[in-house]
Protein backbone atom coordinates (compact mmCIF):
# COMPACT_ATOMS: atom_id res chain seq x y z
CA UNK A 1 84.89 67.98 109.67
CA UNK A 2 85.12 66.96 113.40
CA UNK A 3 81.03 68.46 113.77
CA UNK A 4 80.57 66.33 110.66
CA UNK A 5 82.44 62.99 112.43
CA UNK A 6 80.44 63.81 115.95
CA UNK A 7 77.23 64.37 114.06
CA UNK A 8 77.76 60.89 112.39
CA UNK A 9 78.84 59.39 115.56
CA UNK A 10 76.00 60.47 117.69
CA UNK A 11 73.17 59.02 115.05
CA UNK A 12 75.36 55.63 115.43
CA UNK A 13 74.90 55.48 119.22
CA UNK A 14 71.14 56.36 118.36
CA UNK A 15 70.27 53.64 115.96
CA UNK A 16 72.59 51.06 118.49
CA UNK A 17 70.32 51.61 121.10
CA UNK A 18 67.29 51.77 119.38
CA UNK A 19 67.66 47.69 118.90
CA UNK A 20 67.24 47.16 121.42
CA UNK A 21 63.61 47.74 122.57
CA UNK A 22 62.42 44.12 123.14
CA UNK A 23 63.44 43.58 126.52
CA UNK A 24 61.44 41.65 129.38
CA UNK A 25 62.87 42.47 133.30
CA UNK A 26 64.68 45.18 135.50
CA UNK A 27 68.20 45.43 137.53
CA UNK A 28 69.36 47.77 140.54
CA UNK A 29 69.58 51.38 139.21
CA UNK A 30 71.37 53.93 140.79
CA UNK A 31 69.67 57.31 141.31
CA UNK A 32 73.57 58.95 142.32
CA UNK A 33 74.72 57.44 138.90
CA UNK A 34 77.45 60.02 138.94
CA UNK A 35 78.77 57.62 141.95
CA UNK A 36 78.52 54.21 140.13
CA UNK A 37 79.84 55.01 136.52
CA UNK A 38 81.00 51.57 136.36
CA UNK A 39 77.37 50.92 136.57
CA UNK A 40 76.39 52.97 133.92
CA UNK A 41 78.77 52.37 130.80
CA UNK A 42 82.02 50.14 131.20
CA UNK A 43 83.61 52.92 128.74
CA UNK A 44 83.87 54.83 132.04
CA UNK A 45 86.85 52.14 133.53
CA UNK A 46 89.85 54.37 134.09
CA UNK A 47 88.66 58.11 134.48
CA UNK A 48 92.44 58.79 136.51
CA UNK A 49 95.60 57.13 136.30
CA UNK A 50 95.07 57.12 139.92
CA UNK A 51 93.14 54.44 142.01
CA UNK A 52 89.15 55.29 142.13
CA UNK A 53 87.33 53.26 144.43
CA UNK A 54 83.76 53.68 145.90
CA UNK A 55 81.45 52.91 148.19
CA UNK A 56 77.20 52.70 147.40
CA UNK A 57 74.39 51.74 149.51
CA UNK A 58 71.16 52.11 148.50
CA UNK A 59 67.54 51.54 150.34
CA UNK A 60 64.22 51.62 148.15
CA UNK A 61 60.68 51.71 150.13
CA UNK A 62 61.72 51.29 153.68
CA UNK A 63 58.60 51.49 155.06
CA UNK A 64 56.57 49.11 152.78
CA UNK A 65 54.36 46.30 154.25
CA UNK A 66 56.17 44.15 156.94
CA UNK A 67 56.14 41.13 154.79
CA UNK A 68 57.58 42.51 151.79
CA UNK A 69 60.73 44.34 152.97
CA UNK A 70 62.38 47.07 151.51
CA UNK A 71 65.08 46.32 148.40
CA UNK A 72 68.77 47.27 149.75
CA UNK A 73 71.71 47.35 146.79
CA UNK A 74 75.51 47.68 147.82
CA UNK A 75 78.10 47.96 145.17
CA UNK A 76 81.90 48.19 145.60
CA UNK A 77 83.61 49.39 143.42
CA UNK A 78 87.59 50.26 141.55
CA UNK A 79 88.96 51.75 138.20
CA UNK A 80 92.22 53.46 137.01
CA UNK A 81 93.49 53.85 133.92
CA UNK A 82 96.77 52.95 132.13
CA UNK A 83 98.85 55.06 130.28
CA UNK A 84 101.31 52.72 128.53
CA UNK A 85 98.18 50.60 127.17
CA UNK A 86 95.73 53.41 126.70
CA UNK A 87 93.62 51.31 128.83
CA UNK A 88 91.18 51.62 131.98
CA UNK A 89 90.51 48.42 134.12
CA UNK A 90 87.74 47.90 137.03
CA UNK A 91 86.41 45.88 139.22
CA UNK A 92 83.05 45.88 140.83
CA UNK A 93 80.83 43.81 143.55
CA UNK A 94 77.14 44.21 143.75
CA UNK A 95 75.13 42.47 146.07
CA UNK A 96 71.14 43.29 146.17
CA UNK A 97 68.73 41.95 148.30
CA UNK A 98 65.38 41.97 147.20
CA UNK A 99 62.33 41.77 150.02
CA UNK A 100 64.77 41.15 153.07
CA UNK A 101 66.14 37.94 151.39
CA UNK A 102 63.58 37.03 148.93
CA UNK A 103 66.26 37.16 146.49
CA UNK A 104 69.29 37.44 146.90
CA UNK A 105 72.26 38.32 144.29
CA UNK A 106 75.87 38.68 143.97
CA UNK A 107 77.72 40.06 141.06
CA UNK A 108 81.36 40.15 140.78
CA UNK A 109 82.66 42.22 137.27
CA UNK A 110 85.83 42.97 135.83
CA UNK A 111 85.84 45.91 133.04
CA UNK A 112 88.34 46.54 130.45
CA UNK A 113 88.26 49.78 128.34
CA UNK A 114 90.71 51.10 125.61
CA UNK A 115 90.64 54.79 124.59
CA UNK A 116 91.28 56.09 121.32
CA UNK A 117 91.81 60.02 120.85
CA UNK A 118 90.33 62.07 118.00
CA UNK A 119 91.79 65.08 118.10
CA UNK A 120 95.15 66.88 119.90
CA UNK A 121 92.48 68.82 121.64
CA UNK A 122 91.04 66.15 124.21
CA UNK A 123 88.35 64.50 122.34
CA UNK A 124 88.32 60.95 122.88
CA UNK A 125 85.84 57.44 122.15
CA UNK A 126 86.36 54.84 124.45
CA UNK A 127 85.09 51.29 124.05
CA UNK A 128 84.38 49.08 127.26
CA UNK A 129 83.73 45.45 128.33
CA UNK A 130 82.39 43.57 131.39
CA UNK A 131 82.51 39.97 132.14
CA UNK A 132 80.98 38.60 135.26
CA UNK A 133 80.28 36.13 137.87
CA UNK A 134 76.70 35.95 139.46
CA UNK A 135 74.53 34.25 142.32
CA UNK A 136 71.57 34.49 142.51
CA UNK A 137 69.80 33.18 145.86
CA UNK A 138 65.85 32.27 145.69
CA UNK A 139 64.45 31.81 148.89
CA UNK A 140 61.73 29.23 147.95
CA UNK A 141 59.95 29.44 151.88
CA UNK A 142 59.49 33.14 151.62
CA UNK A 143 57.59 32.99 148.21
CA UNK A 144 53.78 33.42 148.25
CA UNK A 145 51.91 31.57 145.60
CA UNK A 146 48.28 32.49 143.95
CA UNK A 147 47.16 29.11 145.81
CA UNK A 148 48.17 30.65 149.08
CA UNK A 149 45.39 33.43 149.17
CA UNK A 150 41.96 33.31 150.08
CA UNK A 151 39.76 36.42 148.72
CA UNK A 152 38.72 37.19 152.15
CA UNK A 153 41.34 36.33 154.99
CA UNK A 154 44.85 36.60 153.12
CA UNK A 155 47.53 34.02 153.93
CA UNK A 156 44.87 31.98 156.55
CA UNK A 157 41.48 30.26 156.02
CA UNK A 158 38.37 31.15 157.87
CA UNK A 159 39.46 28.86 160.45
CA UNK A 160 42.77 30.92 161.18
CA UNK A 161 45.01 28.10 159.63
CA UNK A 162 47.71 29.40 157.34
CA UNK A 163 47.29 28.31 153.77
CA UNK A 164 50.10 25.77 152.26
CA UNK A 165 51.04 26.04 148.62
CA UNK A 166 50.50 23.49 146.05
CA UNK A 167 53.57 24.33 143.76
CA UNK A 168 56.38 21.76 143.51
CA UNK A 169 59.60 23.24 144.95
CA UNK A 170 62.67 22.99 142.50
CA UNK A 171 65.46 20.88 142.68
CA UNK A 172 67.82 24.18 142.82
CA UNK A 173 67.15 27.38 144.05
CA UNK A 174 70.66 27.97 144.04
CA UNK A 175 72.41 29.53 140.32
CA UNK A 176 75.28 30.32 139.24
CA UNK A 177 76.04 32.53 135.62
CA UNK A 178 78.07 33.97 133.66
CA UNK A 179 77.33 37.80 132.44
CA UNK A 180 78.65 40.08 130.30
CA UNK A 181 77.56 43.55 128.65
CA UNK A 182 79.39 46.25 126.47
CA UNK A 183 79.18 50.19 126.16
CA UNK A 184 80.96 53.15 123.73
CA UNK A 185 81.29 56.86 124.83
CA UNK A 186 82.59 59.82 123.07
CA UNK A 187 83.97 62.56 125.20
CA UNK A 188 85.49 66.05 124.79
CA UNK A 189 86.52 68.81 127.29
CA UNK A 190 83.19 70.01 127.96
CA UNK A 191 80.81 67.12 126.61
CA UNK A 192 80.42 63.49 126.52
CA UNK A 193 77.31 60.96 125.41
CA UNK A 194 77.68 57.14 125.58
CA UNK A 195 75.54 54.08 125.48
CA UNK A 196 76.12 50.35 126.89
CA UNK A 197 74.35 47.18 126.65
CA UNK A 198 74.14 44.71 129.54
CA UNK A 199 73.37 40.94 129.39
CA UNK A 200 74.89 40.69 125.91
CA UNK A 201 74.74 36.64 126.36
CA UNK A 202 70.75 36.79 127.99
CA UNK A 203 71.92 33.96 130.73
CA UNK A 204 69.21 32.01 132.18
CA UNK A 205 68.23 32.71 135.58
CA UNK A 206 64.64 31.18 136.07
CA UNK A 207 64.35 27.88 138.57
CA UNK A 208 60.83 27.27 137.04
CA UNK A 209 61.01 28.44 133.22
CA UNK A 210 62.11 27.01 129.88
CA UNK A 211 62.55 28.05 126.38
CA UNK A 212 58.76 26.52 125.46
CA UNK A 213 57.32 29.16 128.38
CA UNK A 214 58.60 31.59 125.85
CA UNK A 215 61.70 32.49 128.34
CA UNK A 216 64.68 33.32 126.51
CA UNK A 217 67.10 34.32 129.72
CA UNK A 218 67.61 37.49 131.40
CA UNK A 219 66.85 40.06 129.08
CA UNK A 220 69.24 42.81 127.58
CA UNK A 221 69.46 45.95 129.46
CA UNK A 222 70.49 49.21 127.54
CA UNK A 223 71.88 52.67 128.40
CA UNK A 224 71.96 55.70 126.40
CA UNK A 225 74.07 58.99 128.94
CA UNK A 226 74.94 61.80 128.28
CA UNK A 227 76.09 64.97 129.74
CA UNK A 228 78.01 68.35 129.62
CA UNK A 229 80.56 70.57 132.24
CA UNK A 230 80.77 74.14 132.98
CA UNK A 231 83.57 75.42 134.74
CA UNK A 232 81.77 78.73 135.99
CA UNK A 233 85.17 80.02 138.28
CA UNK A 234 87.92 79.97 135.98
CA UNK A 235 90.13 80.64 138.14
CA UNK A 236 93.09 78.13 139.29
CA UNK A 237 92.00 76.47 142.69
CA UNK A 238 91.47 73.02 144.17
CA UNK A 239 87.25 73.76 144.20
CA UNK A 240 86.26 75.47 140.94
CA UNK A 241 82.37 75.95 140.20
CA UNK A 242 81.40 74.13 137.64
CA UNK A 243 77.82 73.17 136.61
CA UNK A 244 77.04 69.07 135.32
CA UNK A 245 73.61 68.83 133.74
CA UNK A 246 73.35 65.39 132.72
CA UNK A 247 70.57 62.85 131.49
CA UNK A 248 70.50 59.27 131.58
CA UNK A 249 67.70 56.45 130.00
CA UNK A 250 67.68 53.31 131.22
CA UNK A 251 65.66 50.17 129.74
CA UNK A 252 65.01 46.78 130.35
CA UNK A 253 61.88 44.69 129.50
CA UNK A 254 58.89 46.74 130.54
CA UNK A 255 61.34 48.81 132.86
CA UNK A 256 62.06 52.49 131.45
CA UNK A 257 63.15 55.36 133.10
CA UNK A 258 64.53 58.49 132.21
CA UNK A 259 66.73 60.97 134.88
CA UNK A 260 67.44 64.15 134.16
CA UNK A 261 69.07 66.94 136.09
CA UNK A 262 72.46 68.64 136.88
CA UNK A 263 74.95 68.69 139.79
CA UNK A 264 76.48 72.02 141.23
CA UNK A 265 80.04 72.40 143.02
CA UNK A 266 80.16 75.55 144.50
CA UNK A 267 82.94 74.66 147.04
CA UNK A 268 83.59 71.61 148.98
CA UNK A 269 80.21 71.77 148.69
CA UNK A 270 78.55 70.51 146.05
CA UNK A 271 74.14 69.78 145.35
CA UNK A 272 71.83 68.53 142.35
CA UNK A 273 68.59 68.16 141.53
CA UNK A 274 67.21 65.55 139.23
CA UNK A 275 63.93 64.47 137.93
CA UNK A 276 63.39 60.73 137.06
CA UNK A 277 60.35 59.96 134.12
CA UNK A 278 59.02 55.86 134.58
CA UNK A 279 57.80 55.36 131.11
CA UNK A 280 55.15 58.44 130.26
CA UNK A 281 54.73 59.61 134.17
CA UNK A 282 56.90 61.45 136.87
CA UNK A 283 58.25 59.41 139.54
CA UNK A 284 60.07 60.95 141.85
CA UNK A 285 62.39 64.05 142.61
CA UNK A 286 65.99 63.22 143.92
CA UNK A 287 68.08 65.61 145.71
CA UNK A 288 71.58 64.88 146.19
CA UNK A 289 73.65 67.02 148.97
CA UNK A 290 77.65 65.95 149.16
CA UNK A 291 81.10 67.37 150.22
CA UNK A 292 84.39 66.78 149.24
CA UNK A 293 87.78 67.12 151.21
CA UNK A 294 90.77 66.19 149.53
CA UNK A 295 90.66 62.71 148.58
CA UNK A 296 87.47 61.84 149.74
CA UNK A 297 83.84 62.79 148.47
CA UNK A 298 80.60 61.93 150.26
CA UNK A 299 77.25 62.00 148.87
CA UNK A 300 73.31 61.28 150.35
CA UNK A 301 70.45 61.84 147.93
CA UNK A 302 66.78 61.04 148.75
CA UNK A 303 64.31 60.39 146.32
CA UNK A 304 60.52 62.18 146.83
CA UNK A 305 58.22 59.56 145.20
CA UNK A 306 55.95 61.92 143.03
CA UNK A 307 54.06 58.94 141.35
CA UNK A 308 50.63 57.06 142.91
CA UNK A 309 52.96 54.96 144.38
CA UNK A 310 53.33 57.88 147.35
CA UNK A 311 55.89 58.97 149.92
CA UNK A 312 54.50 56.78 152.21
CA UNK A 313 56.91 53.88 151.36
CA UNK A 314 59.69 56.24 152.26
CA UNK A 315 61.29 57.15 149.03
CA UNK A 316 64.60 55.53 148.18
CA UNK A 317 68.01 56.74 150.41
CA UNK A 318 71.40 56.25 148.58
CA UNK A 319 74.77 57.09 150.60
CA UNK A 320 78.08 56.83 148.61
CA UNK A 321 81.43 57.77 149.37
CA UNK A 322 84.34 57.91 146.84
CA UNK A 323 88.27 58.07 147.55
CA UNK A 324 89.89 59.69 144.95
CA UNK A 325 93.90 59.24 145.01
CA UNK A 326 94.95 61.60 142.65
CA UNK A 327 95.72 64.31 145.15
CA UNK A 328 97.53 62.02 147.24
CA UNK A 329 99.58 60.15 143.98
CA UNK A 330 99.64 63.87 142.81
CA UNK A 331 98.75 62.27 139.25
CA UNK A 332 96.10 64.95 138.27
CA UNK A 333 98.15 66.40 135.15
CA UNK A 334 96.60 68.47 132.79
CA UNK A 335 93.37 66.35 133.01
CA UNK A 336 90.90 67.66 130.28
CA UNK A 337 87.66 66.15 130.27
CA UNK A 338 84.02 66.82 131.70
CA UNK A 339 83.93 64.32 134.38
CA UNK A 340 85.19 66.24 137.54
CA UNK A 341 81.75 65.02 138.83
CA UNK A 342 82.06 61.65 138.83
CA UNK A 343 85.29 62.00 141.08
């Protein structure tokens, strides 16, 4: 009966996310997703009973052309779950800077989830939900319009005189918006899948647009996760081994990726290998090298454009580090469930 329920379940989260396909733009992804859950699926609010709070920073193309910047994301992050309300809460702040200032947003979130068990046996579905605060920064003086370039000298005329656009500047290039998004996840001892929806109200964010250009506000942004642990050592000890193959889509307008890959711990040590898919092509390979001491995990991965964008842009760098307080709070009872990676 439970392979029955899970079977049932699974084609649920399927036909969700298959609705949506129809989606027009593209937010900050993660490539060390297993470092910015909260990112992923609000389900994952309250994966201890002890504070979680991390740390991301994440540079994309650092050596593209001088007047185009590279994109930088920081996120900050906390979650802990309740026991007397069978509920996780969070709180997150992103800030990404697009083209050294081009754009410029701030995200503030908190995330509720509520967990409902299956089974005596640690199978669980949790439901989550985000509501946030955003602003978003354009920097009108930075933008280059089509008016701006001649077909032969760039941003100057023949004469060496730079070019001024024609385009009205807005009253407000200045917004502020309310967001919100939802996610589901099913999880057992050695297994979990989940999908989330971002953008849930499609808030407008365009300084130029209106509903008669066809703009109907930020569009939705969907997840579908899912993953699996396999505790190798079975012996008692601090550091097991344990193997977390994983795969994550992500899609948003024209924006689709796909990252596959797994994560080993083979002491305080721990290293993963993942391959991300843009729509039909390969994009890049991400390694991921960490270590963990007591409370405290760090983690660098580096991802090896593969696509015709090239490694000459420098790939994409992503540091995080994550404090754990279970050790210290010496809450970390008879936890069974298959996310040992993500703390």
């Amino acid at each position: 009966m439970l392979g029955f329920n899970l079977f049932k379940f699974i084609c649920i989260f399927l036909i969700w996310a298959a609705g949506f396909c129809n989606i027009y733009a593209q937010d900050p992804v993660f490539s060390q997703f297993y470092a910015a859950p909260l990112e992923v699926n609000p389900a994952f609010a309250g994966l201890g009973r002890s504070p979680r709070i991390g740390i991301n920073y994440r540079n994309q193309w650092p050596f593209i052309e001088q007047q185009f910047k590279s994109y930088t994301t920081y996120l900050l992050s906390y979650d802990q779950y309740f026991k007397t309300f069978k509920s996780g809460l969070g709180f997150t702040l992103l800030a990404d800077d697009a083209g050294d200032g081009l754009i410029k947003t701030i995200k503030s979130n908190v995330i509720y989830s509520y967990r409902v068990p299956l089974t005596k046996k640690g199978h669980y579905i949790k439901g989550g939900v985000e509501l946030g605060l955003v602003n978003i920064n354009y920097n009108w003086d930075k933008f280059t319009f089509g008016d701006q370039l001649d077909p032969e000298f760039g941003l100057i005329t023949g004469g060496g005189v730079p070019i001024i656009s024609k385009e009205i500047r807005p009253a407000k290039t200045n917004l502020n918006y309310f967001d919100a998004g939802v996610g589901m996840m099913y999880y057992s001892p050695t297994f979990y899948i989940g999908v989330a929806t971002k953008h849930i109200n499609s808030p407008k964010i365009g300084i130029l647009t209106s509903n008669s250009d066809g703009y109907n506000g930020l569009p939705l942004r969907f997840t579908v996760h899912s993953g699996f642990e396999w505790r190798i050592d079975k012996r008692l000890g601090k550091y097991k081994k344990i193997l977390s193959p994983g795969v994550i889509l992500t899609k948003q307008a024209q924006f689709f990726q796909v990252n596959l890959g797994t994560q080993y711990q083979f002491s305080t040590v721990f290293a993963g290998i993942w391959y991300r898919i843009a729509r039909h092509n390969g994009d890049a390979v991400i390694g991921t090298l960490g270590f963990r001491k007591d409370f405290w995990k760090l983690t660098y991965s580096f991802d090896y454009t593969t696509s015709s964008l090239g490694i000459g842009l420098g790939g994409s760098h992503e540091l995080s580090l994550l404090f754990n307080f279970e050790s210290v709070t010496k809450e970390k009872k008879n936890i069974s469930d298959c996310f040992d990676a993500f703390r």
